[in-house]
Protein backbone atom coordinates (compact mmCIF):
# COMPACT_ATOMS: atom_id res chain seq x y z
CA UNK A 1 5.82 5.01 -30.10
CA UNK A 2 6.14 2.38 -27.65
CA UNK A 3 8.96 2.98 -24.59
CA UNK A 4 11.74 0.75 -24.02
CA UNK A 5 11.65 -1.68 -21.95
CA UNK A 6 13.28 -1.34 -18.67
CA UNK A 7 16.29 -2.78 -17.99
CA UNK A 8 16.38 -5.31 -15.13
CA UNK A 9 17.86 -4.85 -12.02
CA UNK A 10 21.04 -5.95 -11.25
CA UNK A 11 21.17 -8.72 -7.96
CA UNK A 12 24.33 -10.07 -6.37
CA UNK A 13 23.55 -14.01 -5.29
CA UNK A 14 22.90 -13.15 -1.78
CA UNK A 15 24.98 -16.58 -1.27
CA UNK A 16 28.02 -16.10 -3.25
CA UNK A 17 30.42 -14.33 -1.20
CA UNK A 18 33.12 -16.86 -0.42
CA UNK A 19 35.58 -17.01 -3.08
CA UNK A 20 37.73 -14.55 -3.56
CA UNK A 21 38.07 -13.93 -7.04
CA UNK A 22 34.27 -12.94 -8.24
CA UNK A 23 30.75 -13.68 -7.22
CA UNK A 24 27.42 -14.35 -8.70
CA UNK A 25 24.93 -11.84 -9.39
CA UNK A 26 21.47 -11.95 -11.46
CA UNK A 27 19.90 -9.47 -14.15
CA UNK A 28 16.73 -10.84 -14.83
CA UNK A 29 16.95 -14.33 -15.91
CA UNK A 30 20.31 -13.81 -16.92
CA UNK A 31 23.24 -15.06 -14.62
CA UNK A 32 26.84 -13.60 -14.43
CA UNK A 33 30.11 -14.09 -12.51
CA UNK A 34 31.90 -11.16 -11.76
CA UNK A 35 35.75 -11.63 -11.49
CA UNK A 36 38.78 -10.02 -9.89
CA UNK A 37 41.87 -9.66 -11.25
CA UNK A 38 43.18 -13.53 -10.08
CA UNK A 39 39.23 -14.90 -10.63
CA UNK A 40 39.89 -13.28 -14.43
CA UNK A 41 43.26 -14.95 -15.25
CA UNK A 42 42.29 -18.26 -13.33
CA UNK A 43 39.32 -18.32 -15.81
CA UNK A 44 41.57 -17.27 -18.79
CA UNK A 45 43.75 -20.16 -17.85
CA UNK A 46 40.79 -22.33 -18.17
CA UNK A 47 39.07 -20.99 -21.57
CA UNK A 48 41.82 -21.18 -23.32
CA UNK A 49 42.64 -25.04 -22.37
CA UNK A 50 41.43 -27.96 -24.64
CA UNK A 51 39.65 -29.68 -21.46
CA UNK A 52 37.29 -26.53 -21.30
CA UNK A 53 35.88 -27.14 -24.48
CA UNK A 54 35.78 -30.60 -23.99
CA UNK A 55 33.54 -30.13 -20.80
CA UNK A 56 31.16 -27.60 -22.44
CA UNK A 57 30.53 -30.21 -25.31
CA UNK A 58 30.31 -32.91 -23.22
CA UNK A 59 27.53 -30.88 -20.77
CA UNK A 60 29.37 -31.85 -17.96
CA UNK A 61 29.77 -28.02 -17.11
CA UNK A 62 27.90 -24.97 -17.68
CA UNK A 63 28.62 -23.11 -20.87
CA UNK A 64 29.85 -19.64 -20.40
CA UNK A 65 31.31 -16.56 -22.11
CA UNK A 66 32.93 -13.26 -21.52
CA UNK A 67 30.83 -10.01 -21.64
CA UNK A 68 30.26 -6.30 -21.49
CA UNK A 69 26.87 -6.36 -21.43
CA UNK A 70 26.56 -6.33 -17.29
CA UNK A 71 29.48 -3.98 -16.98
CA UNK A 72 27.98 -1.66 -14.61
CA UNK A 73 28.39 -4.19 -11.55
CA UNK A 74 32.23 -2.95 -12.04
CA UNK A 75 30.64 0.50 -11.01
CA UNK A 76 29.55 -0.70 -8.00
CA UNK A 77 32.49 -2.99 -7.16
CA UNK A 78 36.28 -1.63 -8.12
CA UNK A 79 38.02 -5.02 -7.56
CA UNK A 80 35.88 -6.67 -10.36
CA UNK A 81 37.96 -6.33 -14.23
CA UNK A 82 35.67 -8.90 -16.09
CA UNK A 83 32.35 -10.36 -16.89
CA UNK A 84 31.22 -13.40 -17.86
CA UNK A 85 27.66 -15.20 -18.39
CA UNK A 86 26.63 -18.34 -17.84
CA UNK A 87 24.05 -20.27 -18.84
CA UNK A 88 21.13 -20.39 -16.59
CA UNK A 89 19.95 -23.49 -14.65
CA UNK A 90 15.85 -23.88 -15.22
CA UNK A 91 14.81 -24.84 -11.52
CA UNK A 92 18.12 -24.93 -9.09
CA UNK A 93 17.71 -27.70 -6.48
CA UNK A 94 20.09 -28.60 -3.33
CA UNK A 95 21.65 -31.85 -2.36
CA UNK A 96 18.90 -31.89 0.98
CA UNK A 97 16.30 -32.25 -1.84
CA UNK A 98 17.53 -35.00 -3.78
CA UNK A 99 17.13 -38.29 -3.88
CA UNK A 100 19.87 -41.42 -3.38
CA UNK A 101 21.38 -42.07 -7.09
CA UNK A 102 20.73 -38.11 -7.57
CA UNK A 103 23.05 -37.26 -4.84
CA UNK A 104 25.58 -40.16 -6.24
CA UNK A 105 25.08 -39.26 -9.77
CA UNK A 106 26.88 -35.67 -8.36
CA UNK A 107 28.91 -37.35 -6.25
CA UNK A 108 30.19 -39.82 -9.25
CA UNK A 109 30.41 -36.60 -11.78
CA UNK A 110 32.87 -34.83 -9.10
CA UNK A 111 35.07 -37.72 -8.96
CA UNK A 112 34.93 -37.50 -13.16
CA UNK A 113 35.61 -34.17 -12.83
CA UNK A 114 38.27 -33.93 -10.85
CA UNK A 115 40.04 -36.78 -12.43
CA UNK A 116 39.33 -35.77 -16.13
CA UNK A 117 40.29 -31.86 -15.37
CA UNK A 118 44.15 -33.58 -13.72
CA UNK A 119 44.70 -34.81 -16.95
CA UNK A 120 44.74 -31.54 -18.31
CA UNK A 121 46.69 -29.58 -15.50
CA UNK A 122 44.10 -28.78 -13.61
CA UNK A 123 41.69 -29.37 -10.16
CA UNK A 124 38.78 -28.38 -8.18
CA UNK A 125 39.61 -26.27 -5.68
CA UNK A 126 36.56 -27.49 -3.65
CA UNK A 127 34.26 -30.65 -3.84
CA UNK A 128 31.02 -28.79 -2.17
CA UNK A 129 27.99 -30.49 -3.57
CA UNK A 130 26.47 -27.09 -4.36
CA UNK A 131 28.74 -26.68 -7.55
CA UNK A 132 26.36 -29.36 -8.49
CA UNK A 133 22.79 -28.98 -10.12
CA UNK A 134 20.67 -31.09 -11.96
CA UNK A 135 19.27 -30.45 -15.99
CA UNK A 136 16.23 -33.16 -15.55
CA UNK A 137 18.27 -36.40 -14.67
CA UNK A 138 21.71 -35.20 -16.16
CA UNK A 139 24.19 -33.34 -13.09
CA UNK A 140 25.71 -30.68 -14.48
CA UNK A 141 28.90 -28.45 -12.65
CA UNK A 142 28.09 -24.79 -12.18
CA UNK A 143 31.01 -23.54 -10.51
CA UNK A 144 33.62 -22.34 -13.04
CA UNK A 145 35.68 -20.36 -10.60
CA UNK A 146 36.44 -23.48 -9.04
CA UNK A 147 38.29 -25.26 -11.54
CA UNK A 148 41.85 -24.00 -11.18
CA UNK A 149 45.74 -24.98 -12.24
CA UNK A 150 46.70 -27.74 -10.16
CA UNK A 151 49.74 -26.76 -7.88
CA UNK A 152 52.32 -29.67 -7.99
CA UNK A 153 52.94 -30.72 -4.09
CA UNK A 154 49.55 -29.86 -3.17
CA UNK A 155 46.98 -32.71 -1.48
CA UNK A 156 43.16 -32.86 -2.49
CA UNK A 157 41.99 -29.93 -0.95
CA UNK A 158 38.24 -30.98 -1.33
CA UNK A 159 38.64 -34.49 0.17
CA UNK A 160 36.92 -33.89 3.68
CA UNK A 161 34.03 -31.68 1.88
CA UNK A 162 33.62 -34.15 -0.46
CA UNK A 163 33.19 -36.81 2.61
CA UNK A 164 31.08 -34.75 4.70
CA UNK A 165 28.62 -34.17 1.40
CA UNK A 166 28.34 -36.91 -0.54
CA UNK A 167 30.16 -39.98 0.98
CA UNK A 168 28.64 -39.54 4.75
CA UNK A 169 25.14 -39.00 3.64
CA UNK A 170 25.35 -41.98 1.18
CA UNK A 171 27.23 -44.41 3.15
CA UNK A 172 24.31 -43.37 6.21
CA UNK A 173 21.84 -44.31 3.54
CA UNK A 174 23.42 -47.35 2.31
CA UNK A 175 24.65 -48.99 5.45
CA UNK A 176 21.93 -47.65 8.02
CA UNK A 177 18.97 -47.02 6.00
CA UNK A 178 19.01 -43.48 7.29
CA UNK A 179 17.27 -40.51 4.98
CA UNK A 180 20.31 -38.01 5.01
CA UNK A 181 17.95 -35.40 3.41
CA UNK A 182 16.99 -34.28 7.15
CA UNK A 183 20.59 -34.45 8.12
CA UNK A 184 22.42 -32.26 4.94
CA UNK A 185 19.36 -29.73 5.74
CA UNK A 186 20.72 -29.66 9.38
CA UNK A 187 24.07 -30.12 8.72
CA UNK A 188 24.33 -27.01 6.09
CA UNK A 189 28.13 -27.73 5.49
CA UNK A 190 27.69 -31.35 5.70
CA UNK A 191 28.18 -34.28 7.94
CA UNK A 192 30.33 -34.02 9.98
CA UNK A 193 33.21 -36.58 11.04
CA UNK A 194 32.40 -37.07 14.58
CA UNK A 195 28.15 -37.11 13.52
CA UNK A 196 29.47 -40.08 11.06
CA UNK A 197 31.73 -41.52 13.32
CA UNK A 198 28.46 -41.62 15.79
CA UNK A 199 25.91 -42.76 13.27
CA UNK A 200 28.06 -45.46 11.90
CA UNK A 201 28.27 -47.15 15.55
CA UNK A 202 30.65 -49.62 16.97
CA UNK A 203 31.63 -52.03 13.98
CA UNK A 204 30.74 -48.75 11.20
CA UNK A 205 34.81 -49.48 10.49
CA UNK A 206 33.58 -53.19 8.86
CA UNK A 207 31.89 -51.41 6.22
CA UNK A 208 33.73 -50.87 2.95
CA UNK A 209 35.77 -47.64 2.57
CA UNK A 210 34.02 -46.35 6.06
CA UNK A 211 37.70 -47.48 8.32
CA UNK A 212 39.96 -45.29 5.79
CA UNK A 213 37.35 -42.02 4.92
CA UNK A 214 35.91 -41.94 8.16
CA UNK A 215 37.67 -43.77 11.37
CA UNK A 216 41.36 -43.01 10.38
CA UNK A 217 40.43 -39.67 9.18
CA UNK A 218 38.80 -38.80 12.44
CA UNK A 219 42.15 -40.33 14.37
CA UNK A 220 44.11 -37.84 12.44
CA UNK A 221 42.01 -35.09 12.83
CA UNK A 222 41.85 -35.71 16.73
CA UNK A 223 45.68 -35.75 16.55
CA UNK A 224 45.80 -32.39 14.64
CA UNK A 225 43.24 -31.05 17.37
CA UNK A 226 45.66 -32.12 20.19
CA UNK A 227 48.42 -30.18 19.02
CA UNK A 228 50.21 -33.30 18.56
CA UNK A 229 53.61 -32.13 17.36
CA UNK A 230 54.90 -35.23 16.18
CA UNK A 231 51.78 -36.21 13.68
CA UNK A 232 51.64 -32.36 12.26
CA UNK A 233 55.54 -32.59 11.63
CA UNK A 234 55.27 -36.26 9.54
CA UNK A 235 51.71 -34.77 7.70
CA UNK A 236 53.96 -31.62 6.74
CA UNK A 237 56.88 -33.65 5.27
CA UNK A 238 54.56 -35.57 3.01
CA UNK A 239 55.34 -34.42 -0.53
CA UNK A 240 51.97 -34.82 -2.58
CA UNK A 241 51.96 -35.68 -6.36
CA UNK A 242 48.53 -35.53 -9.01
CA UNK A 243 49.34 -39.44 -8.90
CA UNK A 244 48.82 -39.45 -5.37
CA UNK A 245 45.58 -37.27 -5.39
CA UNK A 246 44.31 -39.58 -8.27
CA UNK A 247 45.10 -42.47 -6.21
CA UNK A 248 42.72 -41.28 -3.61
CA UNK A 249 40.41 -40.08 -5.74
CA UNK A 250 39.85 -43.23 -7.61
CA UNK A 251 39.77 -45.15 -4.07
CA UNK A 252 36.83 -43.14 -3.10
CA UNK A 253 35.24 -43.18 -6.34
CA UNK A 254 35.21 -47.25 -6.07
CA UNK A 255 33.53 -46.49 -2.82
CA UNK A 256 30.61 -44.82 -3.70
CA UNK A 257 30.19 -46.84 -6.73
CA UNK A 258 29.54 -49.66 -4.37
CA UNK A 259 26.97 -47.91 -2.16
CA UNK A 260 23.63 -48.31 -2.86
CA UNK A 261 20.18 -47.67 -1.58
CA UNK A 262 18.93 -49.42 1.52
CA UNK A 263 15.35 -49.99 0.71
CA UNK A 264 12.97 -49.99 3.53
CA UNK A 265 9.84 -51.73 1.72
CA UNK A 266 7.59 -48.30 1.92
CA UNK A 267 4.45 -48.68 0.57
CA UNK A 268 4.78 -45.80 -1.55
CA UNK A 269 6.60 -47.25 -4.51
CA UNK A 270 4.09 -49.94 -4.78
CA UNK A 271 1.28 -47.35 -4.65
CA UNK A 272 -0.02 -48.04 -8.34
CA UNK A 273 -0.49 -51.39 -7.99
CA UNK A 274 -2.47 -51.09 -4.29
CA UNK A 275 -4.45 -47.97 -4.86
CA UNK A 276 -8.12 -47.85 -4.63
CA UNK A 277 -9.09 -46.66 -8.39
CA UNK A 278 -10.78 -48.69 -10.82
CA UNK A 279 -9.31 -49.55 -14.17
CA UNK A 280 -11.38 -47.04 -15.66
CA UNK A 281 -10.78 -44.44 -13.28
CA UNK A 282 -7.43 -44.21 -13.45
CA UNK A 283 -8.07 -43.70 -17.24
CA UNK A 284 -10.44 -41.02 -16.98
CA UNK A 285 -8.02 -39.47 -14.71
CA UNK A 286 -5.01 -39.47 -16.88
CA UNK A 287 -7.21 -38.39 -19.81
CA UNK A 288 -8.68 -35.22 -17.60
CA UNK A 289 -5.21 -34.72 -16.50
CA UNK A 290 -3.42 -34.43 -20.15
CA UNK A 291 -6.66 -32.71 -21.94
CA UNK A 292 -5.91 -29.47 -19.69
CA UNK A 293 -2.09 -29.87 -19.79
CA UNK A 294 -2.37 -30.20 -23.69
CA UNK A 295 -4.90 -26.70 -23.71
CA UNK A 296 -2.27 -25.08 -21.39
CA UNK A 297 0.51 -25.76 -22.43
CA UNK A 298 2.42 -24.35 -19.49
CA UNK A 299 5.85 -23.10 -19.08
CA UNK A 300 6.47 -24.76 -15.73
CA UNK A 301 4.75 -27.89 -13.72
CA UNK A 302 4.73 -28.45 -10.55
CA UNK A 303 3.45 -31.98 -9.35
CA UNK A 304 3.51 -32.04 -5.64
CA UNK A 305 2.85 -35.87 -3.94
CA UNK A 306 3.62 -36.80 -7.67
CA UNK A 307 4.37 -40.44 -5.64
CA UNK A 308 6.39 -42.25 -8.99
CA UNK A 309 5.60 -39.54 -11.54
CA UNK A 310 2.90 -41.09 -13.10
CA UNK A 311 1.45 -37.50 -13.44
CA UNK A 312 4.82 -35.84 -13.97
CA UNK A 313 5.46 -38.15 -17.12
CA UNK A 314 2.14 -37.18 -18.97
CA UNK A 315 3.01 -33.36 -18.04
CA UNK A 316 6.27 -33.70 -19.81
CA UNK A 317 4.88 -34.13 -23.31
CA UNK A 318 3.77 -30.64 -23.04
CA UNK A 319 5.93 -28.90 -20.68
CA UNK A 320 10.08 -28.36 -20.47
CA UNK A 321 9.92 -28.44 -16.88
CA UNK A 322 8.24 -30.40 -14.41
CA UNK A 323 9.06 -30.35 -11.10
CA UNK A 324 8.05 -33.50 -9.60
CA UNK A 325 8.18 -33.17 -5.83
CA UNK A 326 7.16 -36.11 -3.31
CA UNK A 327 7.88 -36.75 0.75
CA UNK A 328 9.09 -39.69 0.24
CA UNK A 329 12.98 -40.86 -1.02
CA UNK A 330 12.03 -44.16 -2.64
CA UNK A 331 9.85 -42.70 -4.47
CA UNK A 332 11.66 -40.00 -6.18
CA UNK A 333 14.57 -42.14 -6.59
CA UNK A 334 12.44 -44.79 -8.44
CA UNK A 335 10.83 -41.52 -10.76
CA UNK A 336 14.62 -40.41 -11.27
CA UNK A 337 16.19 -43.46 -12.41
CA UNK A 338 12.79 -44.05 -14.87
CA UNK A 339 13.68 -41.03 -16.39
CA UNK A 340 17.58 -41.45 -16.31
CA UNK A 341 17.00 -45.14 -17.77
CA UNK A 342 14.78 -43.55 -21.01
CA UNK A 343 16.55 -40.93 -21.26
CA UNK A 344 13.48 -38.63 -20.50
CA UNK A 345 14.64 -34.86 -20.02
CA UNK A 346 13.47 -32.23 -18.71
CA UNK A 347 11.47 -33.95 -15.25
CA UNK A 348 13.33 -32.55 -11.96
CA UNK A 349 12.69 -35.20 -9.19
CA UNK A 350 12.90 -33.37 -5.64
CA UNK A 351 12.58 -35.36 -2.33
CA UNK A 352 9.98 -32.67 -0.53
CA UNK A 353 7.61 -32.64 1.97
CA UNK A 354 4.77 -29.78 0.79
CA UNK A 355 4.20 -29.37 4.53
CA UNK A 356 7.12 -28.37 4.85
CA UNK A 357 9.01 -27.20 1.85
CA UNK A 358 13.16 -26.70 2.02
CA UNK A 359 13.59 -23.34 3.89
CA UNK A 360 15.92 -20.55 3.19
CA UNK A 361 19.21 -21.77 4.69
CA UNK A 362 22.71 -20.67 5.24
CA UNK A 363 24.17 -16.95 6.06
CA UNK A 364 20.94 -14.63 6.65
CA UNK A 365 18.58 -17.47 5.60
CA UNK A 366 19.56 -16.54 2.39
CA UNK A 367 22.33 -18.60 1.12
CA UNK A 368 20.33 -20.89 -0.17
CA UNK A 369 16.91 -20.23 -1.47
CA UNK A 370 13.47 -21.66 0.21
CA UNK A 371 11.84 -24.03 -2.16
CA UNK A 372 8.77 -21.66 -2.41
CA UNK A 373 11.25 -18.76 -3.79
CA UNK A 374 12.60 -20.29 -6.71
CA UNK A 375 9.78 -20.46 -9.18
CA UNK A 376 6.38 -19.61 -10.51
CA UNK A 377 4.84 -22.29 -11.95
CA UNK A 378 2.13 -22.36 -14.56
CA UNK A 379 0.29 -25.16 -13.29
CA UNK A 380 0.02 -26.98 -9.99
CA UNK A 381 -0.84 -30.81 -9.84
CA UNK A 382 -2.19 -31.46 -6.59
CA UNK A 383 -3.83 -35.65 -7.34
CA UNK A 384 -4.46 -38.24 -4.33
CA UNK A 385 -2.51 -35.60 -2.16
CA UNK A 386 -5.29 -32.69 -0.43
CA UNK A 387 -6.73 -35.43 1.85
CA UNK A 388 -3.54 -36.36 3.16
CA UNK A 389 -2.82 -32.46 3.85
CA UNK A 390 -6.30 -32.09 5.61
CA UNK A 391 -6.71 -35.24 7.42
CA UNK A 392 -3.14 -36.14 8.34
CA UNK A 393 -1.77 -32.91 8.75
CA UNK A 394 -4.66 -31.06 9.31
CA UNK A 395 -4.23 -27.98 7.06
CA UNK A 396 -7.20 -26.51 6.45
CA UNK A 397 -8.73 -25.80 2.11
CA UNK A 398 -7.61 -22.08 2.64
CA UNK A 399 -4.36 -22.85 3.91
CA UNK A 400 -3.75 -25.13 0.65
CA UNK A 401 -5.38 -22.64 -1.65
CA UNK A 402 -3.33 -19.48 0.13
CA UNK A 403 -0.01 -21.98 -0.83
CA UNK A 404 -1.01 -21.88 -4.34
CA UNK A 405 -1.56 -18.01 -4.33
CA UNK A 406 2.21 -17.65 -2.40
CA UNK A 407 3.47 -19.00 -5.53
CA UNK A 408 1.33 -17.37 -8.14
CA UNK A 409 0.06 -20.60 -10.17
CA UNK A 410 -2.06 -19.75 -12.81
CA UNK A 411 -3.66 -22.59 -13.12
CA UNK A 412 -4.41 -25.87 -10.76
CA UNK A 413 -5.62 -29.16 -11.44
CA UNK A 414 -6.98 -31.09 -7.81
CA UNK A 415 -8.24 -33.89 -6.88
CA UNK A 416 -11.17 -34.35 -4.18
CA UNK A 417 -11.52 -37.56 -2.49
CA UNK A 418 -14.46 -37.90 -0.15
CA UNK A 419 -14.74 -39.35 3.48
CA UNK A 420 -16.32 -42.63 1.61
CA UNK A 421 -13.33 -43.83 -0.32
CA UNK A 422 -11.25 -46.50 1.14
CA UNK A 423 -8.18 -44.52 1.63
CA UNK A 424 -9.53 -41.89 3.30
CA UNK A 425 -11.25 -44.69 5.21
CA UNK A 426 -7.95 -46.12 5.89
CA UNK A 427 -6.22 -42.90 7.25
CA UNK A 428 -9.24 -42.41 9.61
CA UNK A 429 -9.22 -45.80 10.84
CA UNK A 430 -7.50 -45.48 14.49
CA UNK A 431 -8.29 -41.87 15.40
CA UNK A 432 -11.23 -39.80 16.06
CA UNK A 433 -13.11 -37.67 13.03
CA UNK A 434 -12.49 -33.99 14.12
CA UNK A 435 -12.90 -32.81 10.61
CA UNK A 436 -16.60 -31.63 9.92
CA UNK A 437 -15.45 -29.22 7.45
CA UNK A 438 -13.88 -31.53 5.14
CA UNK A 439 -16.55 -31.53 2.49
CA UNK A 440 -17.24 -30.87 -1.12
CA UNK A 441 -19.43 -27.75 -0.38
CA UNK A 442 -16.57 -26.54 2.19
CA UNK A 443 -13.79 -27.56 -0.32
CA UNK A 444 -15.74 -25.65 -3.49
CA UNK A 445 -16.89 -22.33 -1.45
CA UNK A 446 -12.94 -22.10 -0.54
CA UNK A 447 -11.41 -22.69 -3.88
CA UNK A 448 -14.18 -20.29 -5.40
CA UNK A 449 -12.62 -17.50 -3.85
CA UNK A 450 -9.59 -17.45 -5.55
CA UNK A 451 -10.23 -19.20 -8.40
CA UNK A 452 -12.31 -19.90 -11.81
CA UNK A 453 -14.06 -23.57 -12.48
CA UNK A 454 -12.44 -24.34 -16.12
CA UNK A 455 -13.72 -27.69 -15.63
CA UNK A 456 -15.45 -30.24 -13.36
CA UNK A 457 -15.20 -34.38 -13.10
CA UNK A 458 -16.57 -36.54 -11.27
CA UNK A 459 -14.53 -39.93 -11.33
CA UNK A 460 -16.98 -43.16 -12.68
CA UNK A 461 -17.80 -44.79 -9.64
CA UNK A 462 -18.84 -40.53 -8.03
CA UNK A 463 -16.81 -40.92 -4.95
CA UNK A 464 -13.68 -38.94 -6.32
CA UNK A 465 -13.81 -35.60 -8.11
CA UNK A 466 -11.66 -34.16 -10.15
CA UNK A 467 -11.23 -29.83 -10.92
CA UNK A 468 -9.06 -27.90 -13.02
CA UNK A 469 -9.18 -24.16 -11.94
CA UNK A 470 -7.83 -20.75 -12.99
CA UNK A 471 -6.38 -18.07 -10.80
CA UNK A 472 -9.24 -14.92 -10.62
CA UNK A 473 -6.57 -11.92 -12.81
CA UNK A 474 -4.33 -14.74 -14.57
């Protein structure tokens, strides 16, 4: 007679501790929202409403349900009367990670949102862009507790999140060319006004939408600041209507439809057509590439430098997730809207530099998750991307092969390119060779360590060689 299995440990979302009425906790892959009495009657209000179903059919929220079955978290908290589950997000990604039509795709699907939800009754009673998460190229809502009644009188109480998280950091993109992926990771609550106000420079206020959402909002809030009687005493007499707060809703929605991506002509995007492989190179690639993929059949993918997703497309057919990281914006933006254009689900797109991956941020370093946290994958896809680690940012083979233990791959497919080949030629050009070790023999004695040959290639021409490797106890 076999035991039982255990019965996983109940975890409260170390960064859900804001709202008032409930707060996220975890029981193994499960995900819950426990409510207080006012979270529980705010939700009931919501269920029960035709615009709830609507959104769950549409997938433009979570689904989600009542239940018993995590009732013991009541034990442990008094205030919390109710239960309800959610489903779960595969891979969860922040807005610091994304890339430009990702982060407006979210932004876009607020607006929606919030407009769609007052023609029901109701609001958002925040416009964070962590209510947001992506299902492959499709954003998706998470926070339920956040859709509320709307309270007739009452402004848009998200409109200056919503600007310092999606507006700022597009309208830097769009009208300076500036990455705001480094800035939101900084900036943990967003952009602020004055940072804008700064980074938009003297004539910013020419730009479209930036002299309402960013100069006149920072007069007022300099006013407010200054204790300046007469401007808080004609703000408080306002008498706010849903027609108003669609009015300014819609305003800013026709801004950020208008911004888009400042491209900077990086040589990135134009990689496959400038690379140094031969016709049948590339081929043999691909078809080493998708023979293990197809024999694996992994849960989870993670293609780190995937550039455009050349790799991350070919993992797809047989995995539901791929995680298809690269350093640089243009890139991932180009691999998202592929994917969004062909409907091709199931590829997450995440603007990330391996050497260094999205900390923990927030309250504790804990509010939101380091990249390296969040997943296990099956595989690892590390192509045209270890000589860049070793001989740009000098990490040594047993740095990059303790990375792949950290996050418990099973399996990894890599690529070795050799001092010879033109790239690497390229990248040592204009500095001095300090890198003896960076060798095949080196490279193989290190990955031996850890890890099983499954298979060995060497590329046509015998400059490049390609391995696909198991973890030693996987």
């Amino acid at each position: 007679m076999t035991s039982p299995e255990p019965i996983p440990e109940l975890v409260r979302a170390s960064g859900s501790y804001r709202d008032p009425e409930g707060f996220v906790f975890f029981q193994g892959d499960r995900v819950f929202r426990a409510l207080t009495k006012d979270g529980l009657a705010s939700y009931h209000d919501f269920r029960q409403s035709p615009l709830c179903q609507w959104l769950e059919e549409e997938r433009w929220i979570t689904r989600t349900w009542e239940t018993e079955s995590a009732g013991a978290i009541a034990e442990r908290f008094p205030e919390i009367i109710g239960i309800i589950e959610q489903s779960r997000i595969p891979f969860i990604s922040y807005p610091y990670e994304w890339s430009f039509d990702m982060l407006k795709d979210a932004a876009l699907h607020t607006l929606d949102l919030l407009l769609h939800s007052g023609q029901h009754g109701f609001t958002l009673k925040d416009a964070t862009s962590y209510n947001m998460q992506f299902m492959g190229h499709r954003p998706i809502f998470i926070d339920i507790l956040s859709i509320a009644k709307y309270v007739p009188g009452t402004p848009w109480a998200g409109y200056t999140q919503f600007c310092q998280q999606f507006l700022f950091p597009l309208a830097l993109a769009a009208h300076k060319g500036v990455d705001f992926q480094p800035l939101l990771r900084s900036y943990f609550e967003g952009i602020p006004l004055h940072v804008m106000k700064s980074l938009l420079g003297r004539w910013g206020w020419r730009k479209a939408g930036m002299f309402k959402h960013v100069f006149l909002q920072s007069f007022f809030q300099t006013g407010f600041q200054a204790d300046n009687p007469a401007l808080k005493s004609s703000f408080q007499s306002l008498k706010f209507s849903l027609d108003h707060v669609n009015a300014l809703v819609r305003a800013v929605k026709k801004v950020v439809t208008q911004l888009h991506q400042s491209s900077s002509q990086r040589h990135w995007v134009e990689y496959s057509e400038n690379r140094s492989y031969t016709s049948p190179e590339i081929e043999a690639k691909q078809r080493f590439v998708e023979k293990h993929l197809e024999n694996i059949r992994p849960l989870s993918v993670w293609d780190l430098g995937c550039n455009t997703g050349e790799f991350s497309l070919i993992a797809r057919k047989y995995s539901d997730l791929v995680i298809a990281a690269d350093a640089d914006p243009e890139s991932v933006n180009h691999l998202y809207r592929h994917c969004r254009q062909n409907d091709i689900s199931g590829i997450l797109p995440l603007v990330l530099d391996v050497t260094n991956p999205s900390p923990g941020l927030g309250w504790n370093n804990l509010a939101r998750q380091g990249f390296l946290d969040r997943g296990k994958p099956t595989i690892v896809l590390i192509l045209a991307l270890l000589h860049h680690l070793c001989l740009t940012h000098n990490v040594p083979f047993a740095y990059v092969f303790n990375l792949l233990l950290v996050v418990e791959a099973k399996y990894v497919v890599i690529e070795f390119v050799p001092k010879s080949d033109p790239m690497v030629k390229k990248l040592l050009a204009n500095r001095e060779d300090v890198y003896p070790w960076y060798n095949l023999p080196a490279f193989e004695a290190e990955a031996f360590k850890h890890f099983s040959l499954v298979d060995r290639h060497e590329l046509p021409t015998g400059k490049r060689v390609l391995y696909c490797l198991k973890r030693h106890g996987s």
